[in-house]
PDB file of N, CA and C in Angstrom:
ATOM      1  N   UNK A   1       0.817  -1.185   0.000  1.00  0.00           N
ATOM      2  CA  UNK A   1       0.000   0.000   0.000  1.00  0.00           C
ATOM      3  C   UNK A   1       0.871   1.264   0.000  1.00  0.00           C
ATOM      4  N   UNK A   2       1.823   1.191   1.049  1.00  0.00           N
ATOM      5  CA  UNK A   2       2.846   2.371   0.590  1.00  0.00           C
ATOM      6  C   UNK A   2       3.171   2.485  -0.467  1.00  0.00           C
ATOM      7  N   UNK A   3       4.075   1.520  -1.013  1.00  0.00           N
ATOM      8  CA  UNK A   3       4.651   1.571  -2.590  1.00  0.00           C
ATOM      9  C   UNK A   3       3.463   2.252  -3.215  1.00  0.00           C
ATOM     10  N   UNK A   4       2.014   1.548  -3.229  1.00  0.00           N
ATOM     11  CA  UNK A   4       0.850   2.632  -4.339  1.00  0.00           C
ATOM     12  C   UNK A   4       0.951   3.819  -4.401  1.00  0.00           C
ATOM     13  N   UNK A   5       0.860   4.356  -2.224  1.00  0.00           N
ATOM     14  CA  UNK A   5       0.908   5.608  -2.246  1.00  0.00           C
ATOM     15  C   UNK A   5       2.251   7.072  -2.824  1.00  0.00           C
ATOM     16  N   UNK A   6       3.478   6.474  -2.276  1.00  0.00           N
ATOM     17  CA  UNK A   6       4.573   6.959  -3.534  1.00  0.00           C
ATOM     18  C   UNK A   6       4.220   6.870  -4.740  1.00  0.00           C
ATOM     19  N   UNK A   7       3.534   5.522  -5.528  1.00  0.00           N
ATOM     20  CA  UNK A   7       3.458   6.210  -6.707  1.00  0.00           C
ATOM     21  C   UNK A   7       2.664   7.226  -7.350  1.00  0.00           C
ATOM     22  N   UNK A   8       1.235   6.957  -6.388  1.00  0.00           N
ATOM     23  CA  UNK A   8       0.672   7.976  -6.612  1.00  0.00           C
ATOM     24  C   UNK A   8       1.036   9.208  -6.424  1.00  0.00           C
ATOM     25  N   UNK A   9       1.884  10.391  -5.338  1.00  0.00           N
ATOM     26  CA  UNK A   9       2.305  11.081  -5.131  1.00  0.00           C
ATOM     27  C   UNK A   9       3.790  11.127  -6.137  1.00  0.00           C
ATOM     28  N   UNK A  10       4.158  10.657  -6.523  1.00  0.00           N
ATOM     29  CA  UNK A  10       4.757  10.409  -8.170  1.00  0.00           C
ATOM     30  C   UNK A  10       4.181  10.904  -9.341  1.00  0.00           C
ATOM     31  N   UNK A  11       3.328  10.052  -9.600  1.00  0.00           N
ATOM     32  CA  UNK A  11       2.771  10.910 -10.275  1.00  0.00           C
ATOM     33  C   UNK A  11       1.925  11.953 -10.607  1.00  0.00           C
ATOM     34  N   UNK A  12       1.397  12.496  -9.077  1.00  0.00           N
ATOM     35  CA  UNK A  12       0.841  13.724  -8.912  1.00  0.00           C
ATOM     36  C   UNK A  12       2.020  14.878  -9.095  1.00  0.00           C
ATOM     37  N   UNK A  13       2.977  14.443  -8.798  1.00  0.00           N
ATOM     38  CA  UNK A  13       4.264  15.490  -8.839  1.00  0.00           C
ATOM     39  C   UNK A  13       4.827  15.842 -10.111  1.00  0.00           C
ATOM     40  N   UNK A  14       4.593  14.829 -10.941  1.00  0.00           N
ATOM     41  CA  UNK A  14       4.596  14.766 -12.118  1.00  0.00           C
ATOM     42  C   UNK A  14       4.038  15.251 -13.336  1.00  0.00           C
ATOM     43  N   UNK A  15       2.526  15.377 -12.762  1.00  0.00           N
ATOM     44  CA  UNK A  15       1.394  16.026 -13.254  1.00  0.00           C
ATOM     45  C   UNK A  15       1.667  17.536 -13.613  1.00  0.00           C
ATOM     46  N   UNK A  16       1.947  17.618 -12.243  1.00  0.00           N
ATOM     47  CA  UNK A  16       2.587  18.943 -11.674  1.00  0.00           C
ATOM     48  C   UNK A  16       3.539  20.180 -12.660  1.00  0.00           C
ATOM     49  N   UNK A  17       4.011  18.832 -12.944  1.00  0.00           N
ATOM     50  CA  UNK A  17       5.411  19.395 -13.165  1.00  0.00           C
ATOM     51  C   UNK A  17       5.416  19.574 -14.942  1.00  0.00           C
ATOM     52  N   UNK A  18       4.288  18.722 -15.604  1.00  0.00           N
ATOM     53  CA  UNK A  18       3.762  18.345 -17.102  1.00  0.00           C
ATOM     54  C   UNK A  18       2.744  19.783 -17.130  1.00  0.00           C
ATOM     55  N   UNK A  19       1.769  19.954 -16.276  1.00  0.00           N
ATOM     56  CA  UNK A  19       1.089  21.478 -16.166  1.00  0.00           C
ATOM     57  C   UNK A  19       1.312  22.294 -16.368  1.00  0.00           C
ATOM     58  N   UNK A  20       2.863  22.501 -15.089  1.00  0.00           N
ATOM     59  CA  UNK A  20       3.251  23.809 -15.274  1.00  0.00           C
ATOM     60  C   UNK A  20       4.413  24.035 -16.561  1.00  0.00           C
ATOM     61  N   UNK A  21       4.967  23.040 -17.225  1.00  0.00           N
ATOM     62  CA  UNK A  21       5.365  23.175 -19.187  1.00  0.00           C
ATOM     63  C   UNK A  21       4.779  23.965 -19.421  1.00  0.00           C
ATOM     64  N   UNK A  22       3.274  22.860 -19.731  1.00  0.00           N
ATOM     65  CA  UNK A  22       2.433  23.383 -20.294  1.00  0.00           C
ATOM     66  C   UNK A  22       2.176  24.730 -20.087  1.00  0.00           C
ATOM     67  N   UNK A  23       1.758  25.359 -19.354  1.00  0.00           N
ATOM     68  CA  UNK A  23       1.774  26.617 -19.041  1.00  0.00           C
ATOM     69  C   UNK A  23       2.580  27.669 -18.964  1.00  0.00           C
ATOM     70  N   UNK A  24       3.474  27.621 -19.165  1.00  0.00           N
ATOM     71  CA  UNK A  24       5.103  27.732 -20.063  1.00  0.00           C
ATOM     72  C   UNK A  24       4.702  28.046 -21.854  1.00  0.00           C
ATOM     73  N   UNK A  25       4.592  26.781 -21.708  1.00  0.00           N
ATOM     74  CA  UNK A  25       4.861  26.569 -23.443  1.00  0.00           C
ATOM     75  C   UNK A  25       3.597  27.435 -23.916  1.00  0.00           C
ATOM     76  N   UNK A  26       2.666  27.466 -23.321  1.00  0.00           N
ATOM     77  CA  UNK A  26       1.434  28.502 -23.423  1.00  0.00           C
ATOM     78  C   UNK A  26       1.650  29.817 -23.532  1.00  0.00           C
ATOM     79  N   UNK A  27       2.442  30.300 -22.964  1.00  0.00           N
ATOM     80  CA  UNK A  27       2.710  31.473 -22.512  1.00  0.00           C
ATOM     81  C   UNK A  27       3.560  31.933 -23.548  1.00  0.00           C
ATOM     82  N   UNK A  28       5.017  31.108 -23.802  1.00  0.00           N
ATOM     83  CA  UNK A  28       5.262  31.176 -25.270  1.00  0.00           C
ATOM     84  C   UNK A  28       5.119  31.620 -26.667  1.00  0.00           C
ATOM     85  N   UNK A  29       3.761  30.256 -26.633  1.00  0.00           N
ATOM     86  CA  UNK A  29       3.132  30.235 -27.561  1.00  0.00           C
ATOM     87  C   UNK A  29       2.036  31.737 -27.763  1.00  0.00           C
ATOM     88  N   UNK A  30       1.609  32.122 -26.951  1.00  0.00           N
ATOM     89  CA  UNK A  30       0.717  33.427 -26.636  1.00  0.00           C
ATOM     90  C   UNK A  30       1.695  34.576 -27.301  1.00  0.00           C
ATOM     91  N   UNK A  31       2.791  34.672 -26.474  1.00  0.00           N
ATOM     92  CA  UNK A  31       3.882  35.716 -26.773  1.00  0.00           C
ATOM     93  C   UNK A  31       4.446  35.577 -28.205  1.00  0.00           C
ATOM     94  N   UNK A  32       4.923  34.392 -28.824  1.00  0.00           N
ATOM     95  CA  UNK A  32       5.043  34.380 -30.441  1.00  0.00           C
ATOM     96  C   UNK A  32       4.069  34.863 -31.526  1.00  0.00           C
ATOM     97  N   UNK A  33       3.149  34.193 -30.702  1.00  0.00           N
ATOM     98  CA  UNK A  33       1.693  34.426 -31.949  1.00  0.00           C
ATOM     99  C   UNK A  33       1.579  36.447 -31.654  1.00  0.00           C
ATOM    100  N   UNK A  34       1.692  36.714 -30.611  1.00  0.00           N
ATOM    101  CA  UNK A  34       1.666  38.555 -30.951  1.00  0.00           C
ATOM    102  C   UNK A  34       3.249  38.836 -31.801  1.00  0.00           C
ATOM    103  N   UNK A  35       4.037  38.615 -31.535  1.00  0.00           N
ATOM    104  CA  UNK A  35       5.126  38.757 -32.359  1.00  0.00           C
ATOM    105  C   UNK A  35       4.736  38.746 -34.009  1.00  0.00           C
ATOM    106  N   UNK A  36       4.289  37.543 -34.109  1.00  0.00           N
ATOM    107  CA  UNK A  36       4.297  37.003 -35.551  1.00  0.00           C
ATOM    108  C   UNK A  36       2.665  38.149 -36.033  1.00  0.00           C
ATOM    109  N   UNK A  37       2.248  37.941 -35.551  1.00  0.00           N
ATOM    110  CA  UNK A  37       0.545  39.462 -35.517  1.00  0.00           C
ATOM    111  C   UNK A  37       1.703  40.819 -36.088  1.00  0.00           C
ATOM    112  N   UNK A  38       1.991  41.571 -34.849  1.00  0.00           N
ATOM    113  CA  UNK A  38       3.240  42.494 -35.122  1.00  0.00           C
ATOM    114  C   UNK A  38       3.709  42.370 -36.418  1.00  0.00           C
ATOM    115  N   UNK A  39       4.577  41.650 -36.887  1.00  0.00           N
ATOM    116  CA  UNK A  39       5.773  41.473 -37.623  1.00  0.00           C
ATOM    117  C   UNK A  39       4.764  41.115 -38.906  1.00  0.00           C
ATOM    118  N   UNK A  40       3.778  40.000 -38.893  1.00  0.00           N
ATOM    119  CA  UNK A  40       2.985  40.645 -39.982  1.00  0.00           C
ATOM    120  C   UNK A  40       2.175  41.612 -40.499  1.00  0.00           C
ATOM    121  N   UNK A  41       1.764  42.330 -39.444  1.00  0.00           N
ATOM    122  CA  UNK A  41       1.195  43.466 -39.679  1.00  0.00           C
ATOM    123  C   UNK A  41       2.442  45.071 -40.412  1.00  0.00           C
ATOM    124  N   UNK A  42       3.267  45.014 -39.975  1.00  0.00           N
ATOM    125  CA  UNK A  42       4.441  45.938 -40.336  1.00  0.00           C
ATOM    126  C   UNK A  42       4.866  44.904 -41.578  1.00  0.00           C
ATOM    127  N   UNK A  43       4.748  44.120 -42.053  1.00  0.00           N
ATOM    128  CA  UNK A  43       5.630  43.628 -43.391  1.00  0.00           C
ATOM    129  C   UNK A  43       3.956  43.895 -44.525  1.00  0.00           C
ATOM    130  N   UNK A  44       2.856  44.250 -43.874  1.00  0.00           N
ATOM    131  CA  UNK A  44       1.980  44.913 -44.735  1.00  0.00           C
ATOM    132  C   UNK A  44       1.778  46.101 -45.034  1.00  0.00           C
ATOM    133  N   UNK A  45       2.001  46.847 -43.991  1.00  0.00           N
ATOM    134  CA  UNK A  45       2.518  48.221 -43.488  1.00  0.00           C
ATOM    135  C   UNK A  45       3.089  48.699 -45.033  1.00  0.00           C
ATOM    136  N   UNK A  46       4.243  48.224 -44.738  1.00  0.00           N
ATOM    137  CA  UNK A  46       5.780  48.579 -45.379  1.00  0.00           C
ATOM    138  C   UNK A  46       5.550  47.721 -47.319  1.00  0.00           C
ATOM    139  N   UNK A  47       4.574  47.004 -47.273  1.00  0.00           N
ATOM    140  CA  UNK A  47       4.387  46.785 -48.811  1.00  0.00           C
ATOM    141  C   UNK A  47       3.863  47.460 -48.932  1.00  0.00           C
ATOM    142  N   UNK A  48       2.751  47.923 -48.329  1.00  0.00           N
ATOM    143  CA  UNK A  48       1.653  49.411 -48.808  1.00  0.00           C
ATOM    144  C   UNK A  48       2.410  50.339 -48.733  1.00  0.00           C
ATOM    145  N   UNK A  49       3.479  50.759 -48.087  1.00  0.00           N
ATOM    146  CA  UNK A  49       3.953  51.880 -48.523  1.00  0.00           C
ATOM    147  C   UNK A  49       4.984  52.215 -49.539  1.00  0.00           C
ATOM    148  N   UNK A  50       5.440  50.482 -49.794  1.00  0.00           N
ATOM    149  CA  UNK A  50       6.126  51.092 -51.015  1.00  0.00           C
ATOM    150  C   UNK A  50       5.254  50.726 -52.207  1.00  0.00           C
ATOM    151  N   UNK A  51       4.089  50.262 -51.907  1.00  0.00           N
ATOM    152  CA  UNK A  51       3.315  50.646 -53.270  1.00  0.00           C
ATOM    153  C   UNK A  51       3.088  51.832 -53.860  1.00  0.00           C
ATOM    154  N   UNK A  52       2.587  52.362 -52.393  1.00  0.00           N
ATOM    155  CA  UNK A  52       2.315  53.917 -52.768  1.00  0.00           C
ATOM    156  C   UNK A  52       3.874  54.323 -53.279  1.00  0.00           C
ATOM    157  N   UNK A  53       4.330  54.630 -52.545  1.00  0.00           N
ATOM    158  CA  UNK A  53       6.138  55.176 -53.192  1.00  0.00           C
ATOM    159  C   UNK A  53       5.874  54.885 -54.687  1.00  0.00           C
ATOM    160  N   UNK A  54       5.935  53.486 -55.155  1.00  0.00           N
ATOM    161  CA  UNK A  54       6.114  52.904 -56.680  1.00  0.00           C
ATOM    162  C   UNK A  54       4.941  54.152 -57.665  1.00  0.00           C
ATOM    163  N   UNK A  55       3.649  54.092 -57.019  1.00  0.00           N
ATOM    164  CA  UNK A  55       2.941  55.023 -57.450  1.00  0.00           C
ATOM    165  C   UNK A  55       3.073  56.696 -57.748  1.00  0.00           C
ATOM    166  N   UNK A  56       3.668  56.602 -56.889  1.00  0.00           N
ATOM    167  CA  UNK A  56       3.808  58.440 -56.815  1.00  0.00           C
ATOM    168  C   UNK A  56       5.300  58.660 -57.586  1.00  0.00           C
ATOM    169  N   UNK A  57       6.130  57.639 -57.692  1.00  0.00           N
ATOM    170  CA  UNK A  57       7.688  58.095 -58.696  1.00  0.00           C
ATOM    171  C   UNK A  57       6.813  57.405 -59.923  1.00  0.00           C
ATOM    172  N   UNK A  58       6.285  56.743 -60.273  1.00  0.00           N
ATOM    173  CA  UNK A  58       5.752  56.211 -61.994  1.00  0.00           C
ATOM    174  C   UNK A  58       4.974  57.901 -62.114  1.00  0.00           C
ATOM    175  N   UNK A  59       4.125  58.375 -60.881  1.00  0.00           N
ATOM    176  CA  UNK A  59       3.424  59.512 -61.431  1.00  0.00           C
ATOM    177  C   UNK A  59       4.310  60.778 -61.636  1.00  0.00           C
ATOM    178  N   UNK A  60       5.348  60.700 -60.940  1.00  0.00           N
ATOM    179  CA  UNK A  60       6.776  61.899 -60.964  1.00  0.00           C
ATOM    180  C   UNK A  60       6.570  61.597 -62.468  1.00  0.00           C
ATOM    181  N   UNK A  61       7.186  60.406 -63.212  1.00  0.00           N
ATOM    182  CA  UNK A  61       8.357  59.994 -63.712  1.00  0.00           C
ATOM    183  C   UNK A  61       6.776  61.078 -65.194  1.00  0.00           C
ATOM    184  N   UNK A  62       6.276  59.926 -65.094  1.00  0.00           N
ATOM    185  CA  UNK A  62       4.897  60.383 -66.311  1.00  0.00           C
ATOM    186  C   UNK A  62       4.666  62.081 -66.809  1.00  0.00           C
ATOM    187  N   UNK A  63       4.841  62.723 -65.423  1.00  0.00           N
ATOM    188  CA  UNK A  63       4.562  63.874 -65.393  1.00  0.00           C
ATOM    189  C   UNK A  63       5.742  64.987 -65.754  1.00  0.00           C
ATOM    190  N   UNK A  64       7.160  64.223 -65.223  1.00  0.00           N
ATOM    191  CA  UNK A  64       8.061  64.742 -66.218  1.00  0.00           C
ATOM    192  C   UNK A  64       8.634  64.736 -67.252  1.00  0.00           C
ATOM    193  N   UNK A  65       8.014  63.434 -68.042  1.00  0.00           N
ATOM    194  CA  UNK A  65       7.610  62.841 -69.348  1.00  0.00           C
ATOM    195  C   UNK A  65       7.030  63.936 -70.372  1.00  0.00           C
ATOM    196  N   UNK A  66       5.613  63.952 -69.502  1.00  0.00           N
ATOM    197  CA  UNK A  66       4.617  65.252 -70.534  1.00  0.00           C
ATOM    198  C   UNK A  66       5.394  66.360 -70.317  1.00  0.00           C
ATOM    199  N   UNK A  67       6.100  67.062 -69.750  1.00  0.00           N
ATOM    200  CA  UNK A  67       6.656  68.060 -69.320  1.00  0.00           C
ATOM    201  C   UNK A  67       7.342  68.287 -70.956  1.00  0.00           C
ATOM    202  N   UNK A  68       8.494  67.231 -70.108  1.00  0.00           N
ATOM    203  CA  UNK A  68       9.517  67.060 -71.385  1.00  0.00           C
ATOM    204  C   UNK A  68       8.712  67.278 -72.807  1.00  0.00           C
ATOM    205  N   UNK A  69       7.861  66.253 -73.135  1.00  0.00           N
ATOM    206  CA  UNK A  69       7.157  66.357 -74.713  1.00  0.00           C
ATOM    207  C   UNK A  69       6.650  67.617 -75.055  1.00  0.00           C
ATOM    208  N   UNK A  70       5.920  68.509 -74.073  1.00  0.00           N
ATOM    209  CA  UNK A  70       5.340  69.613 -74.004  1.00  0.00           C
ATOM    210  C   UNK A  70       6.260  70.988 -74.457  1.00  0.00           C
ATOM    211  N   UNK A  71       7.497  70.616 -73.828  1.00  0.00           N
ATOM    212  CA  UNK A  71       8.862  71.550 -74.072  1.00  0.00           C
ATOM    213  C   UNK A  71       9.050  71.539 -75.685  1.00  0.00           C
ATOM    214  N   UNK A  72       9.478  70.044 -75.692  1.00  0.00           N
ATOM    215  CA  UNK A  72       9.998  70.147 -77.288  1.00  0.00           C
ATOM    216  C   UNK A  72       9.327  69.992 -77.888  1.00  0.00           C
ATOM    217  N   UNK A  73       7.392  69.893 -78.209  1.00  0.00           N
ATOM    218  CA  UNK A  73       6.925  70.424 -79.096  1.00  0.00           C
ATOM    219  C   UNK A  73       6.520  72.188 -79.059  1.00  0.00           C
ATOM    220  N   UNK A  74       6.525  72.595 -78.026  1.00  0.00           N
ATOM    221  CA  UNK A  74       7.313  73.953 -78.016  1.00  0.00           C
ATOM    222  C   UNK A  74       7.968  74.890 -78.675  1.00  0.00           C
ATOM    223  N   UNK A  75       9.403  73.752 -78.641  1.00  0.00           N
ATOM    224  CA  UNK A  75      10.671  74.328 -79.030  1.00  0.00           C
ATOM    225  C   UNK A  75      10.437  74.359 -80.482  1.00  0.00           C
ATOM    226  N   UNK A  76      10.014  72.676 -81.217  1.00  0.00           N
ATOM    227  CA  UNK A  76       9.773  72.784 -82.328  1.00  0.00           C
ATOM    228  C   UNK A  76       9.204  73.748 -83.431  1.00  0.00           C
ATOM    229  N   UNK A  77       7.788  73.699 -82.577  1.00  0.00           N
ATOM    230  CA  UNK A  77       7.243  75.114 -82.934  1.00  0.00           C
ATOM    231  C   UNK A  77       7.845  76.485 -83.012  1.00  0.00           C
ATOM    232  N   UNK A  78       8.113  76.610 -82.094  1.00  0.00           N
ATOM    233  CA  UNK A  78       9.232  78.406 -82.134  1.00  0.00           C
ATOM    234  C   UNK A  78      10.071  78.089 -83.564  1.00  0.00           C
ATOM    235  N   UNK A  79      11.249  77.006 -83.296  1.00  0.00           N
ATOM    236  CA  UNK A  79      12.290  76.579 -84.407  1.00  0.00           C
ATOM    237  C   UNK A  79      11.330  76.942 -85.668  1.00  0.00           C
ATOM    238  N   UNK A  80      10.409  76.258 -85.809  1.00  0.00           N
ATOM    239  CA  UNK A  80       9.447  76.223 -87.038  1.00  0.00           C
ATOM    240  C   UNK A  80       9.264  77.898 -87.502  1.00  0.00           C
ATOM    241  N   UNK A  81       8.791  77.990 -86.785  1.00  0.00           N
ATOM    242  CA  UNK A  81       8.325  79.892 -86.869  1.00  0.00           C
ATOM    243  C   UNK A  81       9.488  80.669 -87.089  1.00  0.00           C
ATOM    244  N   UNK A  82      10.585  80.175 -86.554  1.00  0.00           N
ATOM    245  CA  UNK A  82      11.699  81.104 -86.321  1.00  0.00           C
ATOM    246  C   UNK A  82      12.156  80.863 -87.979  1.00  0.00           C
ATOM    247  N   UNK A  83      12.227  79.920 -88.471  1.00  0.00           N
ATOM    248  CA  UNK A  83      12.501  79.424 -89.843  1.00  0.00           C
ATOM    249  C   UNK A  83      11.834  79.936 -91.468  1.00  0.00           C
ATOM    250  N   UNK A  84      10.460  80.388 -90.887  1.00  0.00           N
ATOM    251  CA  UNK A  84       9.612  80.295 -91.871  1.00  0.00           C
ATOM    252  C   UNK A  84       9.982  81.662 -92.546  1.00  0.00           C
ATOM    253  N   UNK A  85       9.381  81.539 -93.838  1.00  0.00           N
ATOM    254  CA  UNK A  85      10.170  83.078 -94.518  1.00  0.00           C
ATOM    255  C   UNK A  85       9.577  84.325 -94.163  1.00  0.00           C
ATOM    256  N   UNK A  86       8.179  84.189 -93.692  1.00  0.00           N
ATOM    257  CA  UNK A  86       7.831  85.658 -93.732  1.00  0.00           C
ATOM    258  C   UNK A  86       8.677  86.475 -92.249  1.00  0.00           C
ATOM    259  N   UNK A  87       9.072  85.662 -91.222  1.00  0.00           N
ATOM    260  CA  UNK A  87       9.975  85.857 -90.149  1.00  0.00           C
ATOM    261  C   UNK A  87      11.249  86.409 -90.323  1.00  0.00           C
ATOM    262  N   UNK A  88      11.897  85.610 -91.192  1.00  0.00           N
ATOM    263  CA  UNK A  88      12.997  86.044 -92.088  1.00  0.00           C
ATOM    264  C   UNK A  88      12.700  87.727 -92.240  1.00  0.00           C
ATOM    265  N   UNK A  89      12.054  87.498 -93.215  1.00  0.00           N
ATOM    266  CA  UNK A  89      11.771  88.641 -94.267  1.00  0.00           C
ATOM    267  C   UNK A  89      11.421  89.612 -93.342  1.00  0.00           C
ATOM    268  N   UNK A  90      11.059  90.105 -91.990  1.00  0.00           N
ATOM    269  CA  UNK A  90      10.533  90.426 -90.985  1.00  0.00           C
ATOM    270  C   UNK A  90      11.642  91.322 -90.375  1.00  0.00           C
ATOM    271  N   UNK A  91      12.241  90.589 -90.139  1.00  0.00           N
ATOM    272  CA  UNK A  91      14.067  90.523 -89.756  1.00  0.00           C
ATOM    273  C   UNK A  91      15.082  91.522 -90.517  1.00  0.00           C
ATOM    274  N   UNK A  92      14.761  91.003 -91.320  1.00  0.00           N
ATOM    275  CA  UNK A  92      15.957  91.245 -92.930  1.00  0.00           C
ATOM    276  C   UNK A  92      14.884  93.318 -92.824  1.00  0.00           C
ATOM    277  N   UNK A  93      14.661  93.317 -93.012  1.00  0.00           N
ATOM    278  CA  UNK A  93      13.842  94.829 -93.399  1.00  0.00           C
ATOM    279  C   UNK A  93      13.646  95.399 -91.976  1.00  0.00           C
ATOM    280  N   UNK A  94      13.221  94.895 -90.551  1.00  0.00           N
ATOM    281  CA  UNK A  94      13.298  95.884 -89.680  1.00  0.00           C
ATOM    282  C   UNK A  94      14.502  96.494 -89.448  1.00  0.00           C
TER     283      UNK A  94
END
């Protein structure tokens, strides 16, 4: 009957001791899973913002594109005018 009772108090100690892991490894596990929440939430963060970024330099880039085209059909034009004869002739006599 002794021997039972050691084992039982064996493996109550044991129990014990398997619980409080558990409750450990819980705690852990609690504390990773906000980590990994966190850390995915900022790696969405940070793609949305360089989407936007990607967005707003394609809209730079576009806008100093038309700029540019806007200039040198411009320039063309003036060149054109500046060329044409009655301009000349304009020139030549003032």
């Amino acid at each position: 009957m002794e021997k039972l009772e050691s084992y039982w108090m064996e493996a109550q100690s044991l129990c014990k001791a398997v619980d409080e892991h558990l409750k450990e490894t819980q705690a852990q596990y609690q504390t990773l899973e906000r980590k990994y929440s966190k850390a995915k939430r900022m790696i969405k963060e940070y793609q949305q913002k360089e989407a936007e970024h990607l967005q707003k330099e394609a809209a730079q880039r576009q806008a100093q594109e038309d700029s540019q085209a806007s200039h040198k059909e411009e320039t063309d034009n003036l060149q054109e005018k500046s060329n044409s004869p009655k301009l000349r002739n304009y020139f030549v006599w003032s």
